[in-house]
Protein backbone atom coordinates (compact mmCIF):
# COMPACT_ATOMS: atom_id res chain seq x y z
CA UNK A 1 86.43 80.01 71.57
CA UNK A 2 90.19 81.30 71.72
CA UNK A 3 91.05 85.66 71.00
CA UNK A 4 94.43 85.59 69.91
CA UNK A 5 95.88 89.31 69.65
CA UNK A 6 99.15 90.14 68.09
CA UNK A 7 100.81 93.29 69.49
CA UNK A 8 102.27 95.93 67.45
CA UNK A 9 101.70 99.68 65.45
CA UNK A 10 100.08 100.04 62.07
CA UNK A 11 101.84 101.27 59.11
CA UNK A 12 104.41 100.23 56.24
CA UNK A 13 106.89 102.10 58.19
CA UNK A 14 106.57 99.66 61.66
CA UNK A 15 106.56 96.56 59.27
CA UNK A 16 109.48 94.05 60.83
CA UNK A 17 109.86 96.19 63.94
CA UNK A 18 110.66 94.97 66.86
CA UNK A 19 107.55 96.12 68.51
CA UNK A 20 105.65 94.57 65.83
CA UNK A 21 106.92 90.98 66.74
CA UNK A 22 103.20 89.86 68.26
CA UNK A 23 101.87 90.65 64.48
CA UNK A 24 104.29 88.41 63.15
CA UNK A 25 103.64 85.61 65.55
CA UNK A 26 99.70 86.10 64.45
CA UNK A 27 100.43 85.59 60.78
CA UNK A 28 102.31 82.48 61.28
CA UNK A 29 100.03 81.29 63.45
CA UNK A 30 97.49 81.28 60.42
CA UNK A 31 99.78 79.98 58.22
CA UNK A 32 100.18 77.28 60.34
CA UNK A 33 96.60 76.62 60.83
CA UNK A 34 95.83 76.76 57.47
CA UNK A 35 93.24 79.92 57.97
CA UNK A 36 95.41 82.04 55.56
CA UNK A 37 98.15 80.97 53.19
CA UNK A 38 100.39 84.15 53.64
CA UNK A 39 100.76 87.37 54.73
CA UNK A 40 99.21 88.56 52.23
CA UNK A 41 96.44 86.41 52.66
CA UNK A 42 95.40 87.01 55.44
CA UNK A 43 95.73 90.84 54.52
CA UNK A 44 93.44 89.93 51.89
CA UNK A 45 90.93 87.73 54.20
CA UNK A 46 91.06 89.86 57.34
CA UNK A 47 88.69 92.88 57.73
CA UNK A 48 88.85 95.99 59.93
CA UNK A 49 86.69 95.23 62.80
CA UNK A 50 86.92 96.30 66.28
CA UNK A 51 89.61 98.95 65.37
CA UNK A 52 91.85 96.22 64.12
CA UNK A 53 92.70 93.63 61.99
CA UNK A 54 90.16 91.02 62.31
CA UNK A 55 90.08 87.31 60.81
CA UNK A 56 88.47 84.22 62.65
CA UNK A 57 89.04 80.41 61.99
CA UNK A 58 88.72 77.17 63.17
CA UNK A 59 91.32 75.15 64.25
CA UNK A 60 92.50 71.62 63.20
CA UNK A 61 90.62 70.16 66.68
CA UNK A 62 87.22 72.33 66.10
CA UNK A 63 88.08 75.01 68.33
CA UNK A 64 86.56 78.37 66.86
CA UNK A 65 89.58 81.06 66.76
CA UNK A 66 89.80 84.88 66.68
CA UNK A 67 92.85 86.25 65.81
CA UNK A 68 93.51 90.27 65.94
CA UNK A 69 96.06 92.67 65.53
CA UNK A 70 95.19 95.70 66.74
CA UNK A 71 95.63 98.90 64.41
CA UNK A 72 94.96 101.56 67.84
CA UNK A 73 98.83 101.36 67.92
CA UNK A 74 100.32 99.69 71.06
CA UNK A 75 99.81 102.16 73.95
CA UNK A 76 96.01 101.98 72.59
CA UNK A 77 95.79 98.37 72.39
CA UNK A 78 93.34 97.82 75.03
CA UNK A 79 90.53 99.09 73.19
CA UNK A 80 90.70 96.68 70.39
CA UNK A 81 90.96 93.89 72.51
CA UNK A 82 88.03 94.72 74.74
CA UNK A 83 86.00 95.66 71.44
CA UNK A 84 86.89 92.13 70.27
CA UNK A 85 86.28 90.07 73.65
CA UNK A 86 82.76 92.13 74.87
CA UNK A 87 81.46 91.18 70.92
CA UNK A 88 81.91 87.28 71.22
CA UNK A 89 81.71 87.25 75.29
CA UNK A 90 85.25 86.10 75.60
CA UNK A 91 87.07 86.05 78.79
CA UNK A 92 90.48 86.96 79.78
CA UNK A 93 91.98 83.31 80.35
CA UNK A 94 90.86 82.16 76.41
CA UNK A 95 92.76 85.06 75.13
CA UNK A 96 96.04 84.82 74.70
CA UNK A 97 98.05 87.90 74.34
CA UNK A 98 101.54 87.94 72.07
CA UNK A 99 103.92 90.88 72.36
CA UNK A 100 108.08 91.85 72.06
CA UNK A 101 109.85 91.56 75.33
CA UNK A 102 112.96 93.61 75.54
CA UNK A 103 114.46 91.32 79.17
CA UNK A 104 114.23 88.26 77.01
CA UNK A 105 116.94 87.01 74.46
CA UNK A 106 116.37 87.86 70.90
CA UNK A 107 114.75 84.18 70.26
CA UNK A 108 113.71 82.97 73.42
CA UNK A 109 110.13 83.09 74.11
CA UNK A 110 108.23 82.83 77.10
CA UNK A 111 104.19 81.60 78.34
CA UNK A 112 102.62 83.20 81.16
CA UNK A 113 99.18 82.36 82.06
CA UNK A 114 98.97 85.97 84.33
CA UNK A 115 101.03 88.26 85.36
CA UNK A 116 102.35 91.86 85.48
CA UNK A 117 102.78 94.64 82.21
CA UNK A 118 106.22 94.35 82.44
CA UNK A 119 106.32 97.75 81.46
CA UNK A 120 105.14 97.16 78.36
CA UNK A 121 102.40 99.62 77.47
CA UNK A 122 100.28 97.32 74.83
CA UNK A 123 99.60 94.87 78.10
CA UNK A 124 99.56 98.20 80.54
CA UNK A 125 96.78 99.07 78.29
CA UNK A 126 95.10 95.89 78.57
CA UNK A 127 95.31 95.25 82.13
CA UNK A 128 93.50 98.83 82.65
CA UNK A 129 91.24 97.94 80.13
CA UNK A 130 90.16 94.68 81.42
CA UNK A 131 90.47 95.38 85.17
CA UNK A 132 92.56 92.29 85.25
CA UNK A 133 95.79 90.97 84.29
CA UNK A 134 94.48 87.28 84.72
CA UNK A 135 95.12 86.19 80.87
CA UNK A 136 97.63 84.35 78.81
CA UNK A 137 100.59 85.87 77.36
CA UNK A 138 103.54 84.86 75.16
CA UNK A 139 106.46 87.13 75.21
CA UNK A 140 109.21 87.38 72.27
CA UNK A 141 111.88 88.02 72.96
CA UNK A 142 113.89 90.78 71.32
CA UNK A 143 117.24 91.67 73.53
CA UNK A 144 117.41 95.12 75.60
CA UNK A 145 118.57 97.92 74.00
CA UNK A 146 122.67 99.12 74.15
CA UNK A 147 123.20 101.67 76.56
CA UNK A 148 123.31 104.62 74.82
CA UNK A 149 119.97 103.66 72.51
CA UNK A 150 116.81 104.72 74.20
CA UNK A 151 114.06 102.20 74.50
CA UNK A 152 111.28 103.64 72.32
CA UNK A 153 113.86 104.03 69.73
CA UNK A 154 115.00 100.61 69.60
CA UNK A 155 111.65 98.90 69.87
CA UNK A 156 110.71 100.79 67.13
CA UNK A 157 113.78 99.98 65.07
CA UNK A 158 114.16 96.84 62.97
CA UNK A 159 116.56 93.86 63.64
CA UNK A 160 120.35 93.19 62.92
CA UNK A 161 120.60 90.24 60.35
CA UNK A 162 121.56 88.13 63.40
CA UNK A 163 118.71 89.15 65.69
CA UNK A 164 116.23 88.71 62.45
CA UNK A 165 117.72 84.68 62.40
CA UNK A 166 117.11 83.58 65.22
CA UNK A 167 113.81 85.71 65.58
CA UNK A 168 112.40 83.99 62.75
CA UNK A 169 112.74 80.66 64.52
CA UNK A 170 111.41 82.05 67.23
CA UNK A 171 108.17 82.81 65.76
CA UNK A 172 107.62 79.44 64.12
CA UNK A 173 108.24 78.00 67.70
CA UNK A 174 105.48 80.80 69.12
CA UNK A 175 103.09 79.84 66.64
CA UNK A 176 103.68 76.08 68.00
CA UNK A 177 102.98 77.05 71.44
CA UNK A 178 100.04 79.53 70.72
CA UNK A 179 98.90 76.26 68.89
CA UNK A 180 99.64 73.79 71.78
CA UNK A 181 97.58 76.04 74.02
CA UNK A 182 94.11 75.95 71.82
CA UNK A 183 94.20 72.19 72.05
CA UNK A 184 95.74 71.94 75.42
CA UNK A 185 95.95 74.48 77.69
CA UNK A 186 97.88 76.91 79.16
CA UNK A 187 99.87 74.56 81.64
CA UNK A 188 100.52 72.25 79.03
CA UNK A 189 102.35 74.70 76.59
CA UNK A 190 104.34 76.49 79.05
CA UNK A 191 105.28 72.58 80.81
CA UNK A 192 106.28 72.23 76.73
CA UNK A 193 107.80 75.20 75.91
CA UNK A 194 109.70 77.00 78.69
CA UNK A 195 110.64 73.87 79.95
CA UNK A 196 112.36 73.07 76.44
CA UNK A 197 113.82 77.30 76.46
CA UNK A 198 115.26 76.45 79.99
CA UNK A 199 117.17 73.44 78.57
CA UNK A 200 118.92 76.47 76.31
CA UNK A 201 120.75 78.16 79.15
């Protein structure tokens, strides 16, 4: 059994924010798995359930999938995700955790299988949470701010047509990974994939 939570804020007015990039990667992920057929599918399929929005699977190789975006809003994400994980006895390396990552590239995309927050404050949430920062996570990347724009501000802003381009790829490719590591692992889709973004540079 696999828990993979999308990171991001509820509301209409956080939809295609940059923070809200781990949602995103969640819904294609679906769509790729054939567990929902849209966005709005999976809207429609998913209920509210451990303070968040809840819809479980199965994927194309049998393995039984929970997918969750959390609706405590990011600094408050650790709550859904414990809710989720105590519930189905989940433990921290089968979840994989997706989230915005203003050091990387807008586009680039990066697995780790542990590591620190980052100063993030949806995985500074989890770590605390769990006691442990020993689980999966895929970082989007979604450039640092300019100088002059403060961080919270930009996060929370939406993307430049540019940005939005080569985000969108992005996600397909995150979807892929998240994908490659419920059949095969976490080694295996970071050999794959950060292998093939370090042929990029």
């Amino acid at each position: 059994m696999k828990l993979i939570v999308g990171l991001g804020n509820p509301g209409v007015q956080y939809v295609g924010t940059r923070h809200n990039v781990g949602y995103e990667v969640v819904d294609a992920l679906a769509m790729k798995l054939g567990i929902a057929k849209s966005v709005d599918d999976f809207n429609r399929l998913a209920k509210m359930k451990f303070e968040g929005l809840f819809l479980d699977g199965t994927s194309p190789s049998g393995e039984k999938l929970l997918l969750l975006m959390p609706m405590t809003y990011m600094n408050n994400s650790g709550r859904s995700v414990q809710a989720a994980a105590s519930f189905y006895q989940v433990m921290p390396p089968d979840m994989m955790i997706v989230l915005d990552d203003v050091a990387l590239p807008c586009g680039r995309i990066r697995l780790r299988a542990s590591g620190s927050s980052g100063g993030h404050n949806g995985l500074k949430d989890i770590e605390r949470v769990l006691g442990t920062d020993e689980y999966p996570r895929l970082r989007v990347g979604i450039d640092p701010p300019p100088p002059q724009v403060p961080q919270r501000d930009y996060v929370l802003g939406k993307f430049s047509s540019d940005q939005r381009k080569a985000l969108d790829t992005a996600i397909s490719r995150a979807a892929d990974a998240v994908s490659t590591w419920i059949d095969r692992g976490i080694v295996a889709a970071m050999n794959q994939f950060n292998v093939a973004e370090d042929k990029q540079d």
